[in-house]
Every structure is written in structure tokens, then in C-alpha cells.
N, C-alpha and C. Protein backbone atom coordinates (compact mmCIF):
# COMPACT_ATOMS: atom_id res chain seq x y z
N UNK A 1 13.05 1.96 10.83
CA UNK A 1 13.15 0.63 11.42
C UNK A 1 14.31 -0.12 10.77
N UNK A 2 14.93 -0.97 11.41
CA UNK A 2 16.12 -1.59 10.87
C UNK A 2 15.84 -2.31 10.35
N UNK A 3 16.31 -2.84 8.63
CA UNK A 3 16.10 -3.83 7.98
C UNK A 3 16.03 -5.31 8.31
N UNK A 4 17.06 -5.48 8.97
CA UNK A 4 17.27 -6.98 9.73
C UNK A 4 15.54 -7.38 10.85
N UNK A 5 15.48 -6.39 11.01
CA UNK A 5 14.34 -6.74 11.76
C UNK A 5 12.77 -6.82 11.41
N UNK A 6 13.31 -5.87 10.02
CA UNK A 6 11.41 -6.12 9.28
C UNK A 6 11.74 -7.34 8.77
N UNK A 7 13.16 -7.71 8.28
CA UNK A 7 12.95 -9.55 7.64
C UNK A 7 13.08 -9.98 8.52
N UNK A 8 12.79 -9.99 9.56
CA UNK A 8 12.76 -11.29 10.59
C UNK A 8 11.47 -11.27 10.91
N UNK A 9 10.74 -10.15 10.61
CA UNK A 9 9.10 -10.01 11.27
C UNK A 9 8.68 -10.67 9.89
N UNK A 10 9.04 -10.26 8.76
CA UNK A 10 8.72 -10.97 7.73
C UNK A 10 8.48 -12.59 7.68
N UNK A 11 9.77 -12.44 8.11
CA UNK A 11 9.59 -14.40 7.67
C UNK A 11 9.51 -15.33 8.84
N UNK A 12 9.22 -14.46 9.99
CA UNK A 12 8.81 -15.73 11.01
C UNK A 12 7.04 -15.35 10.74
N UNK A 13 6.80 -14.16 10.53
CA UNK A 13 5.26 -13.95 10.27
C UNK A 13 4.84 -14.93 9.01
N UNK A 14 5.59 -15.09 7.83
CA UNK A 14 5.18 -16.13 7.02
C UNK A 14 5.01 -17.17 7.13
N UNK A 15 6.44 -17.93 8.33
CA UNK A 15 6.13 -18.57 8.29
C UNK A 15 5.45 -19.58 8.86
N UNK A 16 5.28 -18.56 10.15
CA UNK A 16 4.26 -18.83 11.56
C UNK A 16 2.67 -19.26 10.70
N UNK A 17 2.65 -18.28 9.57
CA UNK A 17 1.09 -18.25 9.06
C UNK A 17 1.40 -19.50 7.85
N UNK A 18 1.83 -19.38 7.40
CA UNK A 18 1.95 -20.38 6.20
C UNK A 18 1.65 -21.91 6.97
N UNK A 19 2.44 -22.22 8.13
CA UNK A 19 2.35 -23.63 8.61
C UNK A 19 0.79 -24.13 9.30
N UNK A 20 0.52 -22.79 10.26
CA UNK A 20 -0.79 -22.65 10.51
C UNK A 20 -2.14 -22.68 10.07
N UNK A 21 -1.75 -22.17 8.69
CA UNK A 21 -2.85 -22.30 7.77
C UNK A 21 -2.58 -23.82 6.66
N UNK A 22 -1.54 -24.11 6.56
CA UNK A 22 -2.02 -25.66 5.89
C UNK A 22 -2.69 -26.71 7.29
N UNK A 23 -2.20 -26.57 8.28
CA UNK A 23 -2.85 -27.31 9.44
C UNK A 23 -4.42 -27.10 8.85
N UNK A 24 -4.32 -25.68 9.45
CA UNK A 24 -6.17 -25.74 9.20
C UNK A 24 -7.17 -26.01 7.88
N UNK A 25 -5.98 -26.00 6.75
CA UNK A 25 -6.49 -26.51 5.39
C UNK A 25 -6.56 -27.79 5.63
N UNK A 26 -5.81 -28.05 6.23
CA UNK A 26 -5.43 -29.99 5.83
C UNK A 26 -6.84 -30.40 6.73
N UNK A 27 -6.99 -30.05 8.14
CA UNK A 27 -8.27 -30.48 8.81
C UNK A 27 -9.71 -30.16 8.56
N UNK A 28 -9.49 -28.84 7.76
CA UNK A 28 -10.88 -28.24 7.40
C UNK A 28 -11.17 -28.72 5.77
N UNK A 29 -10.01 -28.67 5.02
CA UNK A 29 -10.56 -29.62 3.94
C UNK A 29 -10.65 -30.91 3.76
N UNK A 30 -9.98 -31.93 5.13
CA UNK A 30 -10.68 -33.00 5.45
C UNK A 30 -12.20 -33.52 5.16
N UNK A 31 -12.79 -32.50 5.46
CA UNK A 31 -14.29 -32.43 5.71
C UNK A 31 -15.19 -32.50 5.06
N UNK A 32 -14.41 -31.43 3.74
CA UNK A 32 -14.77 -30.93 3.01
C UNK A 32 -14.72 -32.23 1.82
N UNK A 33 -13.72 -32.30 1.71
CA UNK A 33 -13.30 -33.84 0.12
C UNK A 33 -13.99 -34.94 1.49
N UNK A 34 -14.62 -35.46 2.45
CA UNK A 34 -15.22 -36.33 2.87
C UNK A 34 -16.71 -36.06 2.34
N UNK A 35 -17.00 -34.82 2.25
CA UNK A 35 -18.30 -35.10 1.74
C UNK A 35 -18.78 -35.19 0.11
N UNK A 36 -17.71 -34.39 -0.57
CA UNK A 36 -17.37 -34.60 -1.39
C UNK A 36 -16.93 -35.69 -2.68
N UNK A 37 -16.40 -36.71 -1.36
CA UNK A 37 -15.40 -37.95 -1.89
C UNK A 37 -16.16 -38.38 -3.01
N UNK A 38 -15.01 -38.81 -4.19
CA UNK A 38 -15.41 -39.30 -5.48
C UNK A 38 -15.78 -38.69 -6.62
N UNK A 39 -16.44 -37.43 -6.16
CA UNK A 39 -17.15 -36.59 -7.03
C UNK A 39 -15.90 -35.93 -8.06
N UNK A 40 -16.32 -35.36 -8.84
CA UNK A 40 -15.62 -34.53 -10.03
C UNK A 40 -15.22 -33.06 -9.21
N UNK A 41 -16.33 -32.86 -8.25
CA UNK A 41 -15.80 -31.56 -7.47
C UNK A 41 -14.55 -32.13 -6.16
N UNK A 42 -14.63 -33.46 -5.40
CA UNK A 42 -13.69 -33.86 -4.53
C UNK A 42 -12.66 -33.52 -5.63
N UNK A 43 -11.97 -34.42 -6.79
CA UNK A 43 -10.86 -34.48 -7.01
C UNK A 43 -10.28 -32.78 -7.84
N UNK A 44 -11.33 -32.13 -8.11
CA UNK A 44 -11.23 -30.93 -8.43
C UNK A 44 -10.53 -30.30 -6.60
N UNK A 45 -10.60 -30.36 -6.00
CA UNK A 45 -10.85 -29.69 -4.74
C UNK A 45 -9.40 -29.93 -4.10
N UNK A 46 -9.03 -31.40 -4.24
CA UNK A 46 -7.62 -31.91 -4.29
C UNK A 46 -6.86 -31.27 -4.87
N UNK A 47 -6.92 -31.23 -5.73
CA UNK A 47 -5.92 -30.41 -7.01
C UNK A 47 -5.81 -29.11 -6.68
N UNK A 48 -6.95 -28.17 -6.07
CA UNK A 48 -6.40 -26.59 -5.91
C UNK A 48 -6.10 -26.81 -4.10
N UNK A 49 -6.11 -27.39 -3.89
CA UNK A 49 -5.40 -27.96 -2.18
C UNK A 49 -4.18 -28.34 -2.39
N UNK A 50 -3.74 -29.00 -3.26
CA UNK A 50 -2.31 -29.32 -4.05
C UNK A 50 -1.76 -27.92 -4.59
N UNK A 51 -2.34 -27.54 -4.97
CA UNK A 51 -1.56 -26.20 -5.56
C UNK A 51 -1.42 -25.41 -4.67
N UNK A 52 -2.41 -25.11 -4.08
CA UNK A 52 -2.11 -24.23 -3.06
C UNK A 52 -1.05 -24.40 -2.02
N UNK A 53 -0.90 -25.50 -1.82
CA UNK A 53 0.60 -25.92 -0.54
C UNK A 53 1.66 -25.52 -1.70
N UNK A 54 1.78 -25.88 -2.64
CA UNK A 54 2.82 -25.69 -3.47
C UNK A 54 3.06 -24.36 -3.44
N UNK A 55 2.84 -23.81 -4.05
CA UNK A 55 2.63 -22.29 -4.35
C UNK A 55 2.82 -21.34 -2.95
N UNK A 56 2.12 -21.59 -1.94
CA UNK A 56 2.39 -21.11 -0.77
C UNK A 56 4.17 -21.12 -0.16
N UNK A 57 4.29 -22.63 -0.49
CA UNK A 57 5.99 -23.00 0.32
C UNK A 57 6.55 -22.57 -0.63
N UNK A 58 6.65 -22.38 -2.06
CA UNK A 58 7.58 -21.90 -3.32
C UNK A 58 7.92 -20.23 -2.94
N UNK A 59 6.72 -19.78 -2.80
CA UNK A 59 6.84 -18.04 -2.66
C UNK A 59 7.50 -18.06 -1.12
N UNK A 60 7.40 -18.77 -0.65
CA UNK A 60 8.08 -18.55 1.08
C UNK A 60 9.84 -19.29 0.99
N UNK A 61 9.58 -20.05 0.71
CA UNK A 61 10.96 -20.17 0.09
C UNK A 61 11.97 -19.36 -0.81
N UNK A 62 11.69 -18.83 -1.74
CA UNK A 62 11.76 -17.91 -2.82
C UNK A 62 12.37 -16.30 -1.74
N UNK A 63 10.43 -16.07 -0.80
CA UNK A 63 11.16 -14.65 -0.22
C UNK A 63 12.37 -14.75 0.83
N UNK A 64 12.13 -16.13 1.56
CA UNK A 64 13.36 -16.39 2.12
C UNK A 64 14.99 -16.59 1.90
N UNK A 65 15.23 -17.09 0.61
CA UNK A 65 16.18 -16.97 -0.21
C UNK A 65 16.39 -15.36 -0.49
N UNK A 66 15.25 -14.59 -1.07
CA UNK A 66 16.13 -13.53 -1.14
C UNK A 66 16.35 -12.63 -0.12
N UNK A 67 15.57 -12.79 1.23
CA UNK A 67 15.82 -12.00 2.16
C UNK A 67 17.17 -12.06 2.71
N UNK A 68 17.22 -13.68 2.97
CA UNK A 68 18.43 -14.41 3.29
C UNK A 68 20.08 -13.65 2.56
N UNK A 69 19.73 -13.11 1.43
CA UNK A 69 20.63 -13.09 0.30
C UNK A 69 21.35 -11.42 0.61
N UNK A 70 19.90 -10.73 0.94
CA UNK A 70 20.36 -9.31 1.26
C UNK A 70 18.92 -8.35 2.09
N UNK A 71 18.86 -8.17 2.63
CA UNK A 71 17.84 -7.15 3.18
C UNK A 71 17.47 -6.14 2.52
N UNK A 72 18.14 -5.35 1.34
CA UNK A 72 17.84 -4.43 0.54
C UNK A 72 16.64 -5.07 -0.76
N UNK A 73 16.21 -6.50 -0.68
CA UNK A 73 15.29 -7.22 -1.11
C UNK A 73 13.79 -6.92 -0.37
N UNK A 74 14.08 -6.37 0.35
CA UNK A 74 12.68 -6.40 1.30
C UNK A 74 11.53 -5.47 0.56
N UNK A 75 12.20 -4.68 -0.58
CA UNK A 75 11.65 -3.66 -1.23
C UNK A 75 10.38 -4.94 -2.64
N UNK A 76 11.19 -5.58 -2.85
CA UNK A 76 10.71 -6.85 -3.88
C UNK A 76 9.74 -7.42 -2.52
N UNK A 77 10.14 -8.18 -1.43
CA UNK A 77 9.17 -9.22 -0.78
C UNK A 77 8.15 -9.08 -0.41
N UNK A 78 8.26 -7.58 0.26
CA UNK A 78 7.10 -7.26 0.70
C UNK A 78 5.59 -7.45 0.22
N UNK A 79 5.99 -6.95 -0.99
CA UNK A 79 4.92 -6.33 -2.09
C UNK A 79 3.94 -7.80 -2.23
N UNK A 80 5.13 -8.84 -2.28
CA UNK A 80 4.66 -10.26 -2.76
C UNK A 80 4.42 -11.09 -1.58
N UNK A 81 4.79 -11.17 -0.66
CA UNK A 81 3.84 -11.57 0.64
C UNK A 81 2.89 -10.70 1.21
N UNK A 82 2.44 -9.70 0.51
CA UNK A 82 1.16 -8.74 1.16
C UNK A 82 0.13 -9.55 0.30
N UNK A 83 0.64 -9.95 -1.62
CA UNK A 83 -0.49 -10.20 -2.46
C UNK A 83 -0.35 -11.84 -1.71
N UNK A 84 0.12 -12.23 -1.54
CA UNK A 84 0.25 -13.57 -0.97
C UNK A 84 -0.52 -14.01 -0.30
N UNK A 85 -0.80 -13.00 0.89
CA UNK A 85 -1.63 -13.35 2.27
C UNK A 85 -3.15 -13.02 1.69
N UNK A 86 -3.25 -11.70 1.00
CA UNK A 86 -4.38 -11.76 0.24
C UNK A 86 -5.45 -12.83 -0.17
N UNK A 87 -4.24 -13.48 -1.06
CA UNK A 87 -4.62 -14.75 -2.01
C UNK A 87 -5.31 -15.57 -1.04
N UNK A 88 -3.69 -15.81 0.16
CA UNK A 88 -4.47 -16.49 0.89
C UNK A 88 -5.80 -16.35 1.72
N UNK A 89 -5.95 -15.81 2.50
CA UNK A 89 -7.41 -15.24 3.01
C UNK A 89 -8.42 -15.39 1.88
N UNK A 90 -8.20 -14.86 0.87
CA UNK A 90 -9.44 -15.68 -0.38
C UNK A 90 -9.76 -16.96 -0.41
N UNK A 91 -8.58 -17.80 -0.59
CA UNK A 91 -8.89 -18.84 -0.79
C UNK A 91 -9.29 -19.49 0.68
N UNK A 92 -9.10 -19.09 1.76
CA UNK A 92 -9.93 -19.40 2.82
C UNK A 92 -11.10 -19.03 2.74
N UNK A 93 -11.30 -17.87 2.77
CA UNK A 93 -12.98 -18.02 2.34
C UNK A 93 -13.85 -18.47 1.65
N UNK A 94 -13.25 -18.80 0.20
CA UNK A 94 -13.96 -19.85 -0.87
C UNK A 94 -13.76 -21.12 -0.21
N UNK A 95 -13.19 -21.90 0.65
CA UNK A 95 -13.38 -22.73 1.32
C UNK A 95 -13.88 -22.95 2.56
N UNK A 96 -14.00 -21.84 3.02
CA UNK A 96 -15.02 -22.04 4.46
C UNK A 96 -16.60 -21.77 3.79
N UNK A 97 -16.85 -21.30 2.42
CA UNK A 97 -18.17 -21.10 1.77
C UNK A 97 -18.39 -22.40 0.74
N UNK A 98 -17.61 -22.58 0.50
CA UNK A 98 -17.58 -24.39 -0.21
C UNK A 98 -17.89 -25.56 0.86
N UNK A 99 -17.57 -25.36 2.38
CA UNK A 99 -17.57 -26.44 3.04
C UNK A 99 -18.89 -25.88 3.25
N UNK A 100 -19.44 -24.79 3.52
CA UNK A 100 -20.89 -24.53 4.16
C UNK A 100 -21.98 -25.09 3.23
N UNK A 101 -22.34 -25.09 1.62
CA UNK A 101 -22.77 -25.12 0.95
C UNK A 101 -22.63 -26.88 0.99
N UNK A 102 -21.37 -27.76 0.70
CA UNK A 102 -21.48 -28.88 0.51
C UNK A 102 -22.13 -29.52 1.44
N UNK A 103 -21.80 -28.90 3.12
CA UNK A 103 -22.81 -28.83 4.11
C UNK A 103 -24.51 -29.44 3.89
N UNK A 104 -24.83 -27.99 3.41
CA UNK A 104 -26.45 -27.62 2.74
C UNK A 104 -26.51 -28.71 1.99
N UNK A 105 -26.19 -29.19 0.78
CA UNK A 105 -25.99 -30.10 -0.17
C UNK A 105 -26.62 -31.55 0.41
N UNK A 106 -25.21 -31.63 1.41
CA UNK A 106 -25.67 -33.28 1.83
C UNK A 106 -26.92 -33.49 2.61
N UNK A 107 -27.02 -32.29 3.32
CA UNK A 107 -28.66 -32.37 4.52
C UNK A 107 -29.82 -31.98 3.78
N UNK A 108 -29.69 -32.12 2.66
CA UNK A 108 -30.76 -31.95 1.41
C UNK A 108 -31.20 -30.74 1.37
């Protein structure tokens, strides 16, 4: 397969998913720090919601720069947007199981 074209599947796939998934963070952990609000776990909850946008756009930026730079990089990006998406999908699930539970929580 031609290089030019796995980085382009690369980084419109990142960044198709990267934008998509803070949408659905930003609305689904809405919900979540609303029921939350105030607590030691809300502003805890903020903070790895903060990191996580960070960290997400740094590594997408980062593989984009070096894809950008040369295609013989794709050997480095890959590796690190596979553990990336990983991460991510985890941390979606600790938050679709955090919102269920805070759920349970508030309906006694």
C-alpha cells in the first residue's frame, strides 16, 4: 500500500475520531459532573476530562507533525495511535460505568 495513503487514512481517521469523541465526552460528561457537581469526585472528574483533551490533541498533533514531515514515520505513528485509541476506548468505558453508577447513586 502506498505510504501517502496509509497517512492520510491515518490522520483523517484520528482526526475524524479524536473530534467525535470529545463531542461525546463533552455531552456525556455533562451529565456526569451535573450529578456529581461540587463533590471531590466532580472536580476530580474535571481534571482527567482536562487531561484527556490535552493529551489526545498533543499526540494528534505530534503524529501529524511527523507524518507531515516524512511518511517513512508511519513506522513510529502507528504503534502510538493504535495505544492511543486503546487508551481511548478505556477511558470511555470508565466513563460510561462512572455515569451508570453515579446514576444508581443519586436514585438511591
Amino acid at each position: 500500500m502506498n505510504l501517502v495513503l496509509i497517512r492520510n487514512i491515518i490522520l483523517w481517521a484520528g482526526w475524524i475520531f479524536a473530534i467525535g469523541g470529545t463531542i461525546y465526552i463533552l455531552l456525556r460528561g455533562k451529565v456526569v459532573l451535573g450529578l456529581v457537581k461540587g463533590s471531590i469526585i466532580g472536580r476530580l472528574a474535571m481534571g482527567l476530562m482536562f487531561g484527556f483533551f490535552v493529551q489526545t490533541y498533543l499526540v494528534l498533533i505530534l503524529c501529524t507533525a511527523l507524518l507531515n514531515y516524512s511518511e517513512k514515520s508511519i513506522t513510529i505513528v502507528l504503534p502510538v495511535m493504535i495505544v492511543w485509541l486503546i487508551i481511548c476506548l478505556v477511558c470511555w468505558r470508565v466513563m460510561r460505568r462512572t455515569r451508570i453508577e453515579a446514576e444508581k447513586i443519586v436514585k438511591g
